[in-house]
PDB file of N, CA and C in Angstrom:
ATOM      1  N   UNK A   1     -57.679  92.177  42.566  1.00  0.00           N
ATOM      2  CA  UNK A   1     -59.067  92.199  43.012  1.00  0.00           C
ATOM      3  C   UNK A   1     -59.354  93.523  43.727  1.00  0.00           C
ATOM      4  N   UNK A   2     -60.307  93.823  43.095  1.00  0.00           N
ATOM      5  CA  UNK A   2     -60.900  95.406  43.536  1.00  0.00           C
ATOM      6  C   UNK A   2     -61.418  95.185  45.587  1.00  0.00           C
ATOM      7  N   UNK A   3     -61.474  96.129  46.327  1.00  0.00           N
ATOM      8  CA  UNK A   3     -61.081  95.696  47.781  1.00  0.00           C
ATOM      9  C   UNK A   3     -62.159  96.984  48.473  1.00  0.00           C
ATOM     10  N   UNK A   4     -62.235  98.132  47.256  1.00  0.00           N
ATOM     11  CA  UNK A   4     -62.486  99.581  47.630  1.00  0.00           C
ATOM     12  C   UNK A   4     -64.050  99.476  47.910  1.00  0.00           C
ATOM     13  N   UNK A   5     -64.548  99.877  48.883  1.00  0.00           N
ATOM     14  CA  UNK A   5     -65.856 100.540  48.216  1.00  0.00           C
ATOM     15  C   UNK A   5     -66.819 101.450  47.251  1.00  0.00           C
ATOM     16  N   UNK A   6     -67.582 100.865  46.630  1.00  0.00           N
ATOM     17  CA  UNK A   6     -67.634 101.734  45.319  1.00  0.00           C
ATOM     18  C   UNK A   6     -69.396 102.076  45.543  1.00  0.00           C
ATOM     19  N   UNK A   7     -69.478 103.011  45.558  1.00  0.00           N
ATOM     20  CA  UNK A   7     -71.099 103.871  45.449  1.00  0.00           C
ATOM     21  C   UNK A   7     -71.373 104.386  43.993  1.00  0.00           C
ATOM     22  N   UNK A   8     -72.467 103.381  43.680  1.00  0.00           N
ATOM     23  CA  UNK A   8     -72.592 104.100  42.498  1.00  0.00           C
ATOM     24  C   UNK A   8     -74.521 104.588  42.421  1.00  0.00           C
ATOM     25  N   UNK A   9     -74.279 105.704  42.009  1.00  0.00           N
ATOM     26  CA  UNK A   9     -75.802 106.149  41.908  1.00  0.00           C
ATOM     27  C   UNK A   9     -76.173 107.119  40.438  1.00  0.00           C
ATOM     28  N   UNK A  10     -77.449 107.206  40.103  1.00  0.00           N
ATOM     29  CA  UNK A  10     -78.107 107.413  38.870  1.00  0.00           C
ATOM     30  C   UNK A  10     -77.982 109.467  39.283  1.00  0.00           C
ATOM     31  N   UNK A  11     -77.188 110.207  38.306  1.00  0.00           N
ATOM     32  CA  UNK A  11     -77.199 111.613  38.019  1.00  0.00           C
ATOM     33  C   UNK A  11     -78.062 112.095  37.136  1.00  0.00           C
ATOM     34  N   UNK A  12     -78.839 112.644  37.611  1.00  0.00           N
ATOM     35  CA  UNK A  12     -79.711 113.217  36.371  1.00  0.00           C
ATOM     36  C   UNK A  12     -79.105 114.345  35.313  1.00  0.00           C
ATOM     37  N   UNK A  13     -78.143 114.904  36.351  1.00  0.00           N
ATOM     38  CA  UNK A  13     -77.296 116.766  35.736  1.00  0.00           C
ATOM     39  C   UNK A  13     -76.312 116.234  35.147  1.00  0.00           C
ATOM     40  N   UNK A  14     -75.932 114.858  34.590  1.00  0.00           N
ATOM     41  CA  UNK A  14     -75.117 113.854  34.250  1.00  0.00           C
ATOM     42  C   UNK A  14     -75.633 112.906  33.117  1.00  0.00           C
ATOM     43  N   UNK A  15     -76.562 112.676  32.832  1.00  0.00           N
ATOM     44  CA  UNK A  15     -77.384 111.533  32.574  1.00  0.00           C
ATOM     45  C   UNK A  15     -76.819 110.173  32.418  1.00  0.00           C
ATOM     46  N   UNK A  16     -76.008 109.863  33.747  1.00  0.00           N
ATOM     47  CA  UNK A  16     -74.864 108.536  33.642  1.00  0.00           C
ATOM     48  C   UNK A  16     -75.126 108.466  34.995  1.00  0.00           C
ATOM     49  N   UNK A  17     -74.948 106.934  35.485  1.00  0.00           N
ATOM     50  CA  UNK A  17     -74.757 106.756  36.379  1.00  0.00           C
ATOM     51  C   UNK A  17     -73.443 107.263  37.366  1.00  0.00           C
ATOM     52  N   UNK A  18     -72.898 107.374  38.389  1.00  0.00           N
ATOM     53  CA  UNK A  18     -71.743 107.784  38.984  1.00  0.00           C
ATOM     54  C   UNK A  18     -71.487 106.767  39.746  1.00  0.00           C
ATOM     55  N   UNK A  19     -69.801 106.762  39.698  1.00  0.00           N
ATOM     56  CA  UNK A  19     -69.501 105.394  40.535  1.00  0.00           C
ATOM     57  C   UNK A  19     -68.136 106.413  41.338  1.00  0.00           C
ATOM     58  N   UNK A  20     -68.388 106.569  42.748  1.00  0.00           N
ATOM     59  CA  UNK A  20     -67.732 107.034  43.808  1.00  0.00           C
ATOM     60  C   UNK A  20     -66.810 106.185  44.602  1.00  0.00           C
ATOM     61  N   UNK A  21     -65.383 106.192  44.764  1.00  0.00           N
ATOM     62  CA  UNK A  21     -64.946 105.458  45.940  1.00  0.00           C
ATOM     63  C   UNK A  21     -63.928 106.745  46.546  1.00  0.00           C
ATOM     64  N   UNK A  22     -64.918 106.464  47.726  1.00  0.00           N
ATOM     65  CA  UNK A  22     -65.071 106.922  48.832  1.00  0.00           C
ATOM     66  C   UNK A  22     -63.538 107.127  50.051  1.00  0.00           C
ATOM     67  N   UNK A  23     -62.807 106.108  49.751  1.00  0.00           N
ATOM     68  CA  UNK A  23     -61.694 105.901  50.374  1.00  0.00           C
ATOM     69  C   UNK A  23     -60.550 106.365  49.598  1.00  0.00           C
ATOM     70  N   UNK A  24     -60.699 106.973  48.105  1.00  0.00           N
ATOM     71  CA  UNK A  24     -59.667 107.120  47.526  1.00  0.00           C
ATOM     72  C   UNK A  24     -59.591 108.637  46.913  1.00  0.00           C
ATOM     73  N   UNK A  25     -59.250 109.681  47.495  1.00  0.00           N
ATOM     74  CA  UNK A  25     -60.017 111.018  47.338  1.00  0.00           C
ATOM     75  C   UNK A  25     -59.823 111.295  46.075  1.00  0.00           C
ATOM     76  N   UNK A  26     -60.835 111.526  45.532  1.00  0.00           N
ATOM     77  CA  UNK A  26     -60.922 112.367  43.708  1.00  0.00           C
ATOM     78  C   UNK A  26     -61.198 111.186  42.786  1.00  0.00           C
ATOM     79  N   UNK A  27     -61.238 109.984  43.376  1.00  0.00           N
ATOM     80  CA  UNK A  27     -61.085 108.792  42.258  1.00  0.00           C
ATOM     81  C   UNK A  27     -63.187 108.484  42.254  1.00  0.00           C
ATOM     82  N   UNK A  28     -63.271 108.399  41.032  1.00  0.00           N
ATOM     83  CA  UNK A  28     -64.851 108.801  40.658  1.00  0.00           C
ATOM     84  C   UNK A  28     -64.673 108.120  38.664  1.00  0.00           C
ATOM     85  N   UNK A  29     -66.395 107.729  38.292  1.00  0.00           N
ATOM     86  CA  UNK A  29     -65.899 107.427  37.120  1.00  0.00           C
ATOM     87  C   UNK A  29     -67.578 107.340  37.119  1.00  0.00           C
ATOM     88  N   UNK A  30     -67.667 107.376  35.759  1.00  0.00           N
ATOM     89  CA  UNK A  30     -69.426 107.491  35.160  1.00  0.00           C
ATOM     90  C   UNK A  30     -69.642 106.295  33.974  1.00  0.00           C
ATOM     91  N   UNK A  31     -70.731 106.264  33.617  1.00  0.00           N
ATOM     92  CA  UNK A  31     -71.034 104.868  32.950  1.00  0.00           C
ATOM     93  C   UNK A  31     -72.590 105.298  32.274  1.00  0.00           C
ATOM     94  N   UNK A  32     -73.126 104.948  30.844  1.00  0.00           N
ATOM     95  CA  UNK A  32     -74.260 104.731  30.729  1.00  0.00           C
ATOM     96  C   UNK A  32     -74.931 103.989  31.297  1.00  0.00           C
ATOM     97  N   UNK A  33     -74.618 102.897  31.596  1.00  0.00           N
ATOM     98  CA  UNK A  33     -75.190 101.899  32.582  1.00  0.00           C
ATOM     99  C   UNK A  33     -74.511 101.936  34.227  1.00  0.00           C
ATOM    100  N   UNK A  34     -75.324 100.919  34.893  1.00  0.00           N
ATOM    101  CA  UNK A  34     -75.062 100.868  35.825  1.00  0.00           C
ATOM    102  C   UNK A  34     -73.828  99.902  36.285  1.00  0.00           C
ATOM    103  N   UNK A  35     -73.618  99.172  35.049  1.00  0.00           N
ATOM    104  CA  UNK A  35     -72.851  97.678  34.964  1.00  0.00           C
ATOM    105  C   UNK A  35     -71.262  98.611  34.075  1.00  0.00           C
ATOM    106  N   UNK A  36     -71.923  99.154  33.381  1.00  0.00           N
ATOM    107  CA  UNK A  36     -70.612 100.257  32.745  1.00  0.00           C
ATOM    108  C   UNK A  36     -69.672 101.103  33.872  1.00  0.00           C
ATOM    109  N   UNK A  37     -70.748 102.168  34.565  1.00  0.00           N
ATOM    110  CA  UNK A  37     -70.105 102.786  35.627  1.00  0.00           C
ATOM    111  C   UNK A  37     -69.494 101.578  36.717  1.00  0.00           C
ATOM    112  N   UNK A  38     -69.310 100.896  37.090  1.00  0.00           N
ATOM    113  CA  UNK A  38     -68.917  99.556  37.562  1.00  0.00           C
ATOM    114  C   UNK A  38     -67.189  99.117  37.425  1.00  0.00           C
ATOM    115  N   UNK A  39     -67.636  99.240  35.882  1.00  0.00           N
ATOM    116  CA  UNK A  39     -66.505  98.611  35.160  1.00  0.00           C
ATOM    117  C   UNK A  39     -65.611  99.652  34.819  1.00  0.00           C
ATOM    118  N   UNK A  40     -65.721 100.978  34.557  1.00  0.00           N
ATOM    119  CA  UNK A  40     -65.102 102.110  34.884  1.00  0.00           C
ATOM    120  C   UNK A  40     -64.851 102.277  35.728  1.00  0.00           C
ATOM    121  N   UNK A  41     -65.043 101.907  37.159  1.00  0.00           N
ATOM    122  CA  UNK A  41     -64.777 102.545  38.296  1.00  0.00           C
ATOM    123  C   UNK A  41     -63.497 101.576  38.705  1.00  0.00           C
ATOM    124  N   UNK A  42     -63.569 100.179  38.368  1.00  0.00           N
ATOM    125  CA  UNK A  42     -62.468  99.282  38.204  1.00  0.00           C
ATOM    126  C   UNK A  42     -61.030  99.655  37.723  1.00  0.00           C
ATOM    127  N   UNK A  43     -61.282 100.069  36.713  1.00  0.00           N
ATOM    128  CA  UNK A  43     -60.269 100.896  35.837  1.00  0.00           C
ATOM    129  C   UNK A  43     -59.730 101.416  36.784  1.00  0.00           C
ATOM    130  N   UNK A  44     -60.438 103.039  36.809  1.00  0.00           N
ATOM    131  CA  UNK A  44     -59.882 104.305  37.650  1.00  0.00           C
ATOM    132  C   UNK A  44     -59.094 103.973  38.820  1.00  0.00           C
ATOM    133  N   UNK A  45     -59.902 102.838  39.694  1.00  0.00           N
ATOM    134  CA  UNK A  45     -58.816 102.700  40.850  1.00  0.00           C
ATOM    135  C   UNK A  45     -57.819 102.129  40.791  1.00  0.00           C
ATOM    136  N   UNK A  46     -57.512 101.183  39.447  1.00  0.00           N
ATOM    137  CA  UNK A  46     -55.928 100.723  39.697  1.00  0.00           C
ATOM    138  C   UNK A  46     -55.130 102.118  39.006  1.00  0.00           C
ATOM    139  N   UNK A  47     -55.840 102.854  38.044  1.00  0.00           N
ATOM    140  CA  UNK A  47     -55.239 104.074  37.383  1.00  0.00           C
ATOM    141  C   UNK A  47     -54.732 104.754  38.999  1.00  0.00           C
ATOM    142  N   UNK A  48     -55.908 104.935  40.180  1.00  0.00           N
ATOM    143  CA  UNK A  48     -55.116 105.832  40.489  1.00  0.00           C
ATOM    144  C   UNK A  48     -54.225 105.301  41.834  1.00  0.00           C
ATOM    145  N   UNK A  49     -54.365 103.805  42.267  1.00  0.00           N
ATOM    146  CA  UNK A  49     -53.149 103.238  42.245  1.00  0.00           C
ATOM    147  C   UNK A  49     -52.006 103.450  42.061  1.00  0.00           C
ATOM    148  N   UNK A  50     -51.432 103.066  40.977  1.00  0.00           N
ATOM    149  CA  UNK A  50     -50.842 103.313  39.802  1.00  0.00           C
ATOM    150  C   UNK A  50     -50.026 104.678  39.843  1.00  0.00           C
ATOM    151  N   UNK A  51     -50.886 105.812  39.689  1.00  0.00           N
ATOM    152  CA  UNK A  51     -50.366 107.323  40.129  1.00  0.00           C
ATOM    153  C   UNK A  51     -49.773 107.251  41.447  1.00  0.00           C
ATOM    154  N   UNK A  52     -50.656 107.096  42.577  1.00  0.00           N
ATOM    155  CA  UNK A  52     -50.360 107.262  43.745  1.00  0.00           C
ATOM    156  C   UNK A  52     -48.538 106.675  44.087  1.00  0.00           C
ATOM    157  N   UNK A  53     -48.561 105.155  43.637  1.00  0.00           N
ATOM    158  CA  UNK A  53     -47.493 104.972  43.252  1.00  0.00           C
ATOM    159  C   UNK A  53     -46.203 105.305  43.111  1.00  0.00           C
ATOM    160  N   UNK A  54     -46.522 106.300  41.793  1.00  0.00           N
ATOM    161  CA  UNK A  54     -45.432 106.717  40.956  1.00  0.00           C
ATOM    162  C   UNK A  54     -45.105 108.177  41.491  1.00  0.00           C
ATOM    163  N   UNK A  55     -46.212 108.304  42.413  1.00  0.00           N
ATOM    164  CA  UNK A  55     -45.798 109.852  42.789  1.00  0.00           C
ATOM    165  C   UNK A  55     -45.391 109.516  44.570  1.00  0.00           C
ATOM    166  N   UNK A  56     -44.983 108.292  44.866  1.00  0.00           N
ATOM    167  CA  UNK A  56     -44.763 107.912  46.425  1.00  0.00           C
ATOM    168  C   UNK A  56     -45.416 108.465  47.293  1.00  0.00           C
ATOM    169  N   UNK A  57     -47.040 108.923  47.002  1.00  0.00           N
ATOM    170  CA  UNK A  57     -48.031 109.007  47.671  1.00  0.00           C
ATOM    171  C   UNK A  57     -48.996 107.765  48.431  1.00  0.00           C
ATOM    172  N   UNK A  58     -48.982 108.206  50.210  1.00  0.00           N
ATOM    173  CA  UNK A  58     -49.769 106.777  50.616  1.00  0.00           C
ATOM    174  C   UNK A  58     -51.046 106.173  49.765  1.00  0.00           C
ATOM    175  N   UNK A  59     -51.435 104.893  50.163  1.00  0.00           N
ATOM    176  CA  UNK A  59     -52.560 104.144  49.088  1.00  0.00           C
ATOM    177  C   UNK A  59     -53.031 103.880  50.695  1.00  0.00           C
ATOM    178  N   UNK A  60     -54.306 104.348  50.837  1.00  0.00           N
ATOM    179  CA  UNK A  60     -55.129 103.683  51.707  1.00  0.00           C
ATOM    180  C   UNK A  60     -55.708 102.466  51.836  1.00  0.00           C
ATOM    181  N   UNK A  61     -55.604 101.752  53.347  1.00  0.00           N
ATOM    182  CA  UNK A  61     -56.245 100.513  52.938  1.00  0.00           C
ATOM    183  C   UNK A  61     -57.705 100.217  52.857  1.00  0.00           C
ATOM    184  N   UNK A  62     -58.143  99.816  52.111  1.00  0.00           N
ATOM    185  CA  UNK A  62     -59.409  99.853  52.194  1.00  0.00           C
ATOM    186  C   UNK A  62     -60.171  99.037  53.642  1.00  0.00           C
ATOM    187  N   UNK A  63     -61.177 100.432  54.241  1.00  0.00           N
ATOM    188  CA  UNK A  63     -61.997 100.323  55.054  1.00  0.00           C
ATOM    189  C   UNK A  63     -63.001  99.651  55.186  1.00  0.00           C
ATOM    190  N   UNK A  64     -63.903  99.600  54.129  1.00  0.00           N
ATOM    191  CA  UNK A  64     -65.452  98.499  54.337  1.00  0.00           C
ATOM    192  C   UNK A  64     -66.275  99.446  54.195  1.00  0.00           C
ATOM    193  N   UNK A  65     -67.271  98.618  54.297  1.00  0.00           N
ATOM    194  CA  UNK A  65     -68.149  99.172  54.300  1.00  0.00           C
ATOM    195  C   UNK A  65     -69.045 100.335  55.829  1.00  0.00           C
ATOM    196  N   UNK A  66     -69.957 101.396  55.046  1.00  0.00           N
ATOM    197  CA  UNK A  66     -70.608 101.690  56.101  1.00  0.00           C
ATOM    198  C   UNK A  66     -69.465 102.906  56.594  1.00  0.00           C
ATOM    199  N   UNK A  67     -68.233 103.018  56.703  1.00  0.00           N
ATOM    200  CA  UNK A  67     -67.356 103.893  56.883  1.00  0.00           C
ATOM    201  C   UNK A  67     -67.825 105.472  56.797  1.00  0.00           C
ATOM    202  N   UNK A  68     -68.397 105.825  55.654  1.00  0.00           N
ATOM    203  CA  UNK A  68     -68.319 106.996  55.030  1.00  0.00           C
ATOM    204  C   UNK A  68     -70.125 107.305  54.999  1.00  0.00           C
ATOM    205  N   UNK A  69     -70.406 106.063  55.149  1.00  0.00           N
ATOM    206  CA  UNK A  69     -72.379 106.494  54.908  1.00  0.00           C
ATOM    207  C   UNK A  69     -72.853 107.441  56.520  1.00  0.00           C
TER     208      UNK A  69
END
């Protein structure tokens, strides 16, 4: 179960939505939709999980909300 906060907002210089989490530096993912970028952004964070992992780099715990706004 996804735990991260995820910001996702409409790019125009993009024409995709962007889905940002905020707590996981560089981890980002885009979507034609808003429900797409979503479901991509799902992905990416166990991907970079996953990396973080394998490279015995810390995994932050996720903060909440409001943190970063």
């Amino acid at each position: 179960m996804i735990k991260y906060e995820i910001i996702i907002y409409w790019s125009n210089e993009d024409n995709a939505f962007i889905a940002e989490v905020p707590e996981l530096p560089g981890c980002m993912a885009d979507g034609g939709t808003y429900q797409e970028a979503l479901a991509n952004a799902e992905i990416i964070i166990n991907e970079w999980i996953e990396t973080a992992t394998s490279l015995n780099r810390p995994i932050p715990l996720p903060i909440g909300r409001l943190k970063f706004a």
